[in-house]
Protein backbone atom coordinates (compact mmCIF):
# COMPACT_ATOMS: atom_id res chain seq x y z
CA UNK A 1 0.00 0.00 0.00
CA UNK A 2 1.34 3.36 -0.46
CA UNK A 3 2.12 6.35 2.18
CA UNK A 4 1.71 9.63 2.35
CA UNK A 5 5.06 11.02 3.74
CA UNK A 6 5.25 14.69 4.82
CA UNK A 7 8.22 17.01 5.42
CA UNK A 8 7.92 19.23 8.16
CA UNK A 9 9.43 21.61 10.93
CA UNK A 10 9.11 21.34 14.45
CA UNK A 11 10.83 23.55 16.78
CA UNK A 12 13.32 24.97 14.53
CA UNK A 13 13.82 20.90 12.90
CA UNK A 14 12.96 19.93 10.00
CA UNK A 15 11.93 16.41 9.75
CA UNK A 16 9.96 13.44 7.84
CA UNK A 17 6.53 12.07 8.62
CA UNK A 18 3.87 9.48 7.29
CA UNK A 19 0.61 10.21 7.69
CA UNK A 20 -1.99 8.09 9.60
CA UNK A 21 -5.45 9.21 10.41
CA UNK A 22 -5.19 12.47 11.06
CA UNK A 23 -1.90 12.24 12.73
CA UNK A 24 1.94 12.30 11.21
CA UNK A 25 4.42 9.19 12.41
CA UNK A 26 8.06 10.82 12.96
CA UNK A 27 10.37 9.07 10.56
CA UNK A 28 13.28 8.70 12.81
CA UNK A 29 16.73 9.47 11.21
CA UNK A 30 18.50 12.05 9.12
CA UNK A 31 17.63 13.05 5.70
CA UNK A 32 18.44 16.78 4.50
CA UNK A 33 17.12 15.95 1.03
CA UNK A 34 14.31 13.95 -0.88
CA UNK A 35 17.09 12.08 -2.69
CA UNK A 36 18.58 11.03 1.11
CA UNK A 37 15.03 10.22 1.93
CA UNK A 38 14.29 7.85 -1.00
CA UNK A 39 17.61 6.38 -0.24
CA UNK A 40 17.15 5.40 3.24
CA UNK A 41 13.94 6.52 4.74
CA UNK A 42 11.10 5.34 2.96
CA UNK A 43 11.73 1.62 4.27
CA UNK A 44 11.85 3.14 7.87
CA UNK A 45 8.63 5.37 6.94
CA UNK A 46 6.97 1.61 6.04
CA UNK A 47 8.13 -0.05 9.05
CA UNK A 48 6.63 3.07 11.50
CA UNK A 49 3.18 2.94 9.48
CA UNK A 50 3.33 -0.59 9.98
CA UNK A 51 3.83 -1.08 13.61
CA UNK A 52 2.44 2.34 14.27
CA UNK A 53 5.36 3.08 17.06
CA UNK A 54 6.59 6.04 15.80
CA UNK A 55 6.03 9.67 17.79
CA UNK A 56 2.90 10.86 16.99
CA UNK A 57 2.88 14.41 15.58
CA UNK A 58 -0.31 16.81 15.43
CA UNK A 59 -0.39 17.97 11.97
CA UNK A 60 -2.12 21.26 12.85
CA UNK A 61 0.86 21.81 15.33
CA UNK A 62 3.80 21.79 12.76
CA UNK A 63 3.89 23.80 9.36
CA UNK A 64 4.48 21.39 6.65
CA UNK A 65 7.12 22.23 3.92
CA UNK A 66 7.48 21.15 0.26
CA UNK A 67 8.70 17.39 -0.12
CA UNK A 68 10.69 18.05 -3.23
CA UNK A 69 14.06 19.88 -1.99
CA UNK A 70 16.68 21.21 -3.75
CA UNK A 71 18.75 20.33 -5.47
CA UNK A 72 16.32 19.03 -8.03
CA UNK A 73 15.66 18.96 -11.95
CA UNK A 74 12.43 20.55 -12.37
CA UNK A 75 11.17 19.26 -16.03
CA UNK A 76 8.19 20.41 -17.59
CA UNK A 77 5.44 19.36 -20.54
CA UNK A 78 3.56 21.84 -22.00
CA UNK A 79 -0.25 21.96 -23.29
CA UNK A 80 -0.69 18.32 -22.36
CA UNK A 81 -4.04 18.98 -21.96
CA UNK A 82 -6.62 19.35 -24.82
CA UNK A 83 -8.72 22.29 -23.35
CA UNK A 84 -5.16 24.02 -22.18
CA UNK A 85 -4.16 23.60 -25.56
CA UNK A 86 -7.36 25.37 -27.68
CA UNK A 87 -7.81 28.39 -24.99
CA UNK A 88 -3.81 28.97 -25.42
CA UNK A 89 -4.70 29.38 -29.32
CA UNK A 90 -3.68 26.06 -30.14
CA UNK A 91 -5.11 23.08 -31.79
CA UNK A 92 -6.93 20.88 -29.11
CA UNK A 93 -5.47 17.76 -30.62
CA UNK A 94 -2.57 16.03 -29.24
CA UNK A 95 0.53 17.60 -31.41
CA UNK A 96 3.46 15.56 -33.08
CA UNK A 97 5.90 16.72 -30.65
CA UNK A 98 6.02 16.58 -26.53
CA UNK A 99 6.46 20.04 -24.78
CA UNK A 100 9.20 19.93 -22.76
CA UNK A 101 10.75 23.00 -20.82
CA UNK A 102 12.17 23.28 -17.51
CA UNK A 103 11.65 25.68 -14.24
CA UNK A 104 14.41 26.29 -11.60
CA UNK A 105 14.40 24.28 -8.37
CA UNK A 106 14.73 27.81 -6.83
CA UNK A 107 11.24 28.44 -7.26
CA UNK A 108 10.44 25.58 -5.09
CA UNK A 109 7.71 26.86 -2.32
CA UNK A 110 5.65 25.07 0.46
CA UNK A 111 2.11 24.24 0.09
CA UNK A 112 0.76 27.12 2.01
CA UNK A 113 3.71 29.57 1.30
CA UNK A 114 2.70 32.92 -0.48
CA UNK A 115 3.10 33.33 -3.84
CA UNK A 116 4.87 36.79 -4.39
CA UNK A 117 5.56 38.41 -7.75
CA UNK A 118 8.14 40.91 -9.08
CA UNK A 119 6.41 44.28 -9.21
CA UNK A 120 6.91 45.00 -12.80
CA UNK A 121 4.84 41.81 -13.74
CA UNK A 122 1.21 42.25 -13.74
CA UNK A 123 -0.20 38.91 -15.57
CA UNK A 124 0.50 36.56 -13.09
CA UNK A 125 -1.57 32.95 -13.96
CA UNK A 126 -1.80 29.50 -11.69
CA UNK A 127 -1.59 26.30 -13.43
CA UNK A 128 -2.33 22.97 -11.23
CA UNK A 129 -0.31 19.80 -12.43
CA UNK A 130 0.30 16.70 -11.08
CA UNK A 131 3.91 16.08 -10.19
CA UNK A 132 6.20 12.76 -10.46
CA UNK A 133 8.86 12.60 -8.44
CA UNK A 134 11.97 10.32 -9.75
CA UNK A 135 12.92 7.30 -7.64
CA UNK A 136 15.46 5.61 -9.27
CA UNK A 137 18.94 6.85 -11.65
CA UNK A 138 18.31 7.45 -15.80
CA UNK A 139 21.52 7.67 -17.53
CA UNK A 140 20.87 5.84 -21.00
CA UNK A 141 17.71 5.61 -22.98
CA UNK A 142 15.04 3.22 -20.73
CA UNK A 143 11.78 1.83 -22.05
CA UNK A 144 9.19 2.64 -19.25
CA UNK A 145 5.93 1.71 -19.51
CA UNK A 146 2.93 1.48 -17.21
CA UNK A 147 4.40 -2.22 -16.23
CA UNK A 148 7.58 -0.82 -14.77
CA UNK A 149 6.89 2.94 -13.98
CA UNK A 150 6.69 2.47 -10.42
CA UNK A 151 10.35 1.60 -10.63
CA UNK A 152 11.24 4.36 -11.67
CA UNK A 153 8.45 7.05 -10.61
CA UNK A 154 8.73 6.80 -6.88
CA UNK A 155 5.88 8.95 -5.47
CA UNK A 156 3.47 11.98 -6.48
CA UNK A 157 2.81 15.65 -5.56
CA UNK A 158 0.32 18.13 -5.96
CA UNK A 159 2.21 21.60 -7.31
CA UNK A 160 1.24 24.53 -9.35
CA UNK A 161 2.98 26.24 -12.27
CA UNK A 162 3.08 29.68 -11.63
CA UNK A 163 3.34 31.68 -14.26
CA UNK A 164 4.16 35.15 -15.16
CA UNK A 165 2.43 35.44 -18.46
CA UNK A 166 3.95 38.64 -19.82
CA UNK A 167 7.40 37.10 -19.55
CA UNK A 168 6.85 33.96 -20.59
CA UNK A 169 4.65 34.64 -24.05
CA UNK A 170 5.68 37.83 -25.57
CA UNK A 171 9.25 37.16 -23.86
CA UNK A 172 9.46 33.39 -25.43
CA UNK A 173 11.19 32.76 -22.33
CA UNK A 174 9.63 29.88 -20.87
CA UNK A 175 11.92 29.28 -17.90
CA UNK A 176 12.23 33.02 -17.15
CA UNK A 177 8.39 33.17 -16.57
CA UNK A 178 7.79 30.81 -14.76
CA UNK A 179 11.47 29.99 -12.53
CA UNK A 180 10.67 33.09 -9.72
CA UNK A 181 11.13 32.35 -6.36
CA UNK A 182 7.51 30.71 -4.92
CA UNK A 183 6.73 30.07 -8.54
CA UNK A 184 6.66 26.48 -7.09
CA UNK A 185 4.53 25.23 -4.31
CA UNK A 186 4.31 21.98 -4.28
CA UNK A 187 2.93 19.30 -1.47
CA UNK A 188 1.99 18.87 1.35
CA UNK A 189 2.45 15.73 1.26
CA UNK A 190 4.42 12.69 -1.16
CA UNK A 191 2.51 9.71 -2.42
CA UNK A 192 4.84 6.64 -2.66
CA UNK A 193 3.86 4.96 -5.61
CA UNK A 194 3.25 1.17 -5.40
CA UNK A 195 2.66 -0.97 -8.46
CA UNK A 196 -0.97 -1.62 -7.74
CA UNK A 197 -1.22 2.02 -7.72
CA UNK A 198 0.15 2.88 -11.14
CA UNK A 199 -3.31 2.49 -12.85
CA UNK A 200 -4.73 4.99 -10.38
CA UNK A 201 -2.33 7.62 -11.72
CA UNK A 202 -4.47 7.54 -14.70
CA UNK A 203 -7.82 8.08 -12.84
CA UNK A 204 -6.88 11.48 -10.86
CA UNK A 205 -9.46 14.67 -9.78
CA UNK A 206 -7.78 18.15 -10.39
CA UNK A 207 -9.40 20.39 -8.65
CA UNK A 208 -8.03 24.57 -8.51
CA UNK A 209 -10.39 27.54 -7.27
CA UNK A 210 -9.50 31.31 -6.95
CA UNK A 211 -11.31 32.69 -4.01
CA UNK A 212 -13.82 30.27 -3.83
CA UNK A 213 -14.52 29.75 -7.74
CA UNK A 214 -13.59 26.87 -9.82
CA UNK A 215 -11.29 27.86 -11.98
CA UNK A 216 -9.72 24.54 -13.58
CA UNK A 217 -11.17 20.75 -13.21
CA UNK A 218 -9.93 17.52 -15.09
CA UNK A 219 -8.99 14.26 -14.93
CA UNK A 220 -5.44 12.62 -15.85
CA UNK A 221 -7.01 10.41 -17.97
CA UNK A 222 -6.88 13.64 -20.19
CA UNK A 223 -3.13 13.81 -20.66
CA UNK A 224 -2.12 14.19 -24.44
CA UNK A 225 1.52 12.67 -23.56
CA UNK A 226 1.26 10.18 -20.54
CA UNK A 227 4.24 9.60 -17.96
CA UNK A 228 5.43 6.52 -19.52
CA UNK A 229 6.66 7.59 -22.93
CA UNK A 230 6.90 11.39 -21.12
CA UNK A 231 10.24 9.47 -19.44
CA UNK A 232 10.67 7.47 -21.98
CA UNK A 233 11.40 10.37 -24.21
CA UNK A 234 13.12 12.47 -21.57
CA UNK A 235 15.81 9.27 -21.36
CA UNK A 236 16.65 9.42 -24.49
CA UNK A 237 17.55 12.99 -23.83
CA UNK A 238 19.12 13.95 -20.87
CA UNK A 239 19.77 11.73 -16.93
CA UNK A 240 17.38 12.12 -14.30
CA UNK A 241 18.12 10.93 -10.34
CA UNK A 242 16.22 10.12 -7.40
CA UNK A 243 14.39 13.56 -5.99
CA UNK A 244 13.52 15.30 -9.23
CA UNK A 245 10.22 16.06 -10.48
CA UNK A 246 8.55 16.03 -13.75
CA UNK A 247 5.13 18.13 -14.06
CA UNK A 248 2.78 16.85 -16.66
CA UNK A 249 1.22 19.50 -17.63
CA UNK A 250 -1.98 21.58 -16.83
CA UNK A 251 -5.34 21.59 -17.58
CA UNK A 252 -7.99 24.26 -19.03
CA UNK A 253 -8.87 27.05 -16.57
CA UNK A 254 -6.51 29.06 -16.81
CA UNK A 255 -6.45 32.77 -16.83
CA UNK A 256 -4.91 33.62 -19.72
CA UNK A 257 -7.20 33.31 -23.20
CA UNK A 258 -5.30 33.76 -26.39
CA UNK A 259 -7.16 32.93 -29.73
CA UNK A 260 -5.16 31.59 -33.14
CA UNK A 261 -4.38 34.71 -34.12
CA UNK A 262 -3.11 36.53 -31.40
CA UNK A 263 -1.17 32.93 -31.10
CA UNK A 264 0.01 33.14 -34.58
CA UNK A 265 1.28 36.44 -34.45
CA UNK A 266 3.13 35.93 -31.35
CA UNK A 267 4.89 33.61 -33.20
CA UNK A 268 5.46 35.70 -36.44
CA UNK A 269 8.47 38.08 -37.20
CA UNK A 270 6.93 41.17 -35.43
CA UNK A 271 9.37 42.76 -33.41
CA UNK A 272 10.18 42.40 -29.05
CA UNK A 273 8.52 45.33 -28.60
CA UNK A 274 5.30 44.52 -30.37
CA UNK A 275 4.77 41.35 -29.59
CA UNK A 276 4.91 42.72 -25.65
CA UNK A 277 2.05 45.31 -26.46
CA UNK A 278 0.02 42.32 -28.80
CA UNK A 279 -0.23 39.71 -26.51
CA UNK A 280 -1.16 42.67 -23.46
CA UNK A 281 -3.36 44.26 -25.37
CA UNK A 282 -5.12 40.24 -26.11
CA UNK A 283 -5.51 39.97 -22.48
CA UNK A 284 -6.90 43.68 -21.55
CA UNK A 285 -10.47 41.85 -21.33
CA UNK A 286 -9.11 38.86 -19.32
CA UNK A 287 -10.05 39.54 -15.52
CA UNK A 288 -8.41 36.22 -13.79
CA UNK A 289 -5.60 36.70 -13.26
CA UNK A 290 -4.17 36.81 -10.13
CA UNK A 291 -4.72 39.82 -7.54
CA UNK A 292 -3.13 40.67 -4.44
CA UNK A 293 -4.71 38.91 -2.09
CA UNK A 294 -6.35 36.19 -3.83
CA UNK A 295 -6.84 32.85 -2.28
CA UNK A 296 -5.54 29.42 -4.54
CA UNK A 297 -6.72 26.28 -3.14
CA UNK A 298 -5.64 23.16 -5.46
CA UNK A 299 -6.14 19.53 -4.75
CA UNK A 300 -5.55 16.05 -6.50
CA UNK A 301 -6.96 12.88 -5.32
CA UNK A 302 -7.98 8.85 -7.28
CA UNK A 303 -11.65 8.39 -7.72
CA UNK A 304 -11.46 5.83 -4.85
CA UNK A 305 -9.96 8.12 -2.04
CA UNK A 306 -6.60 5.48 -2.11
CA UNK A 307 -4.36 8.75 -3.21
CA UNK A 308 -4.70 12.15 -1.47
CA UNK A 309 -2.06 14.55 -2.24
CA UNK A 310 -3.31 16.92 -0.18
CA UNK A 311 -4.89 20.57 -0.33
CA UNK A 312 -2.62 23.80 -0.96
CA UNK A 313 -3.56 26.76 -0.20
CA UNK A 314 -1.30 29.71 -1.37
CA UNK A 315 -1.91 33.68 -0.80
CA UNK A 316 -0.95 36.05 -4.03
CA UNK A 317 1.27 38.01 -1.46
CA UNK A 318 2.68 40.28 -4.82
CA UNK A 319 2.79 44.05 -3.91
């Protein structure tokens, strides 16, 4: 069965919990990283569920912290979701060619950390994704299928792509847009993946609201590109070790709306400087984006309640 294992502080310490009931187990041991924890804690995390020994911790009395830590690849697909794809003025279809970008493990945030953009950005979007996190060393081109991705993929997380539109789009700078600190928040807490579980990763609930409103709700079973030939491909491209994190890609919901044009313009010869003032001047009617203040709950969870990933809730702090 899998566990839900949470990172944590508690009087100035940072440790490692599973969770059971509503109650964290203290993983006994040292681990400054998720790579140190995959390596030697998750078999003590299974033995404490198990017997139910370890010190109980109140999870209300300890603020929990992302379970990714740095240092960490951060790889990313892009519109892997039909809907994503036609409101960002693409075809809905799934396209010849996997997305794939990356975001700096600097942006890396907690699941209830604020979210706090540079002043001179005002189109600041959310984008909820489910997250794989690596398990095991990929230095030469692996075939990974469903069969064998939990040996591989050793857990999930809830995180959200933050994303400073008017950098990334009229910029073309991908990793610029969306690699600012608490760009990242991910957890609160990791699922480790067994194989009985793998099929489940195709039957997840995304689930994002601003202040109250839904904003963005799918299912995984709607990912163009799935995670098997995702890190299939990605093997054949570049290594990956134990502690990084893949995100798969978000759904439709979003703030930003860009029709074909506006897309295909963006994309033309025009000059810096005009595509900055096209693609603002496409979203001058668009009012979701993010405001000071505003509230972003997002959750992930199977069908059967097996795989909870938690709730985050994260506070546009941006002055």
């Amino acid at each position: 069965m899998g566990l839900h294992i949470a990172r944590f502080t508690e009087n100035g310490n940072v440790l490692w919990g599973v969770q059971k009931g509503d109650r964290l187990l203290a993983v006994e041991g040292s681990y400054p990283t998720l790579a140190h924890f995959l390596r030697s804690g998750t078999q003590v995390a299974r033995e404490v569920w198990q017997s139910g020994a370890g010190r109980a911790v109140n999870i209300e009395d300890v603020e929990l912290l992302s379970p990714v830590t740095r240092p960490a690849r951060i790889i990313c697909q892009g519109a892997n979701y039909g809907d994503h794809r036609a409101e960002s003025g693409l075809e809905a279809a799934r396209p010849p060619f996997n997305m794939i970008f990356s975001k700096a493990d600097s942006s890396l945030a907690g699941p209830y950390s604020d979210v706090i953009c540079p002043p001179h950005m005002k189109l600041l979007d959310y984008e909820i994704e489910l997250g794989l996190v690596i398990g095991r060393e990929i230095r030469k081109p692996t075939s990974i299928m469903d069969a064998n991705l939990h040996e591989y993929v050793a857990g999930l997380v809830l995180t959200n792509d933050i994303s400073a539109r008017d950098v990334q789009l009229p910029q073309g700078q991908w990793l610029k847009g969306k690699s600012y600190r608490t760009f990242c928040p991910t957890g609160p807490y990791l699922y480790l993946l067994d194989a009985e579980d793998v099929p489940r990763i195709h039957d997840l609930e995304l689930r994002l609201t601003v202040n109250g409103e839904i904003r963005q709700h799918a299912h995984t079973s709607q990912l163009l590109f799935k995670p098997d030939e995702t890190l299939t491909e990605l093997s054949e491209i570049m290594d990956l070790s134990p502690g990084d994190l893949i995100l798969t890609g978000t759904c439709g919901g979003v703030a930003m709306k860009l029709g074909s044009t506006a897309m295909d313009r963006m994309m033309g010869t025009a000059s810096a400087e005009e595509k900055y003032r096209l693609f603002v001047e496409s979203q001058r009617s668009v009012d979701r984006y993010l405001r000071t203040g505003d509230i972003i709950r997002s959750e992930i969870h199977s069908s059967d309640g097996r795989i909870q990933l938690g709730t985050q809730i994260n506070t546009n702090a941006s002055k």
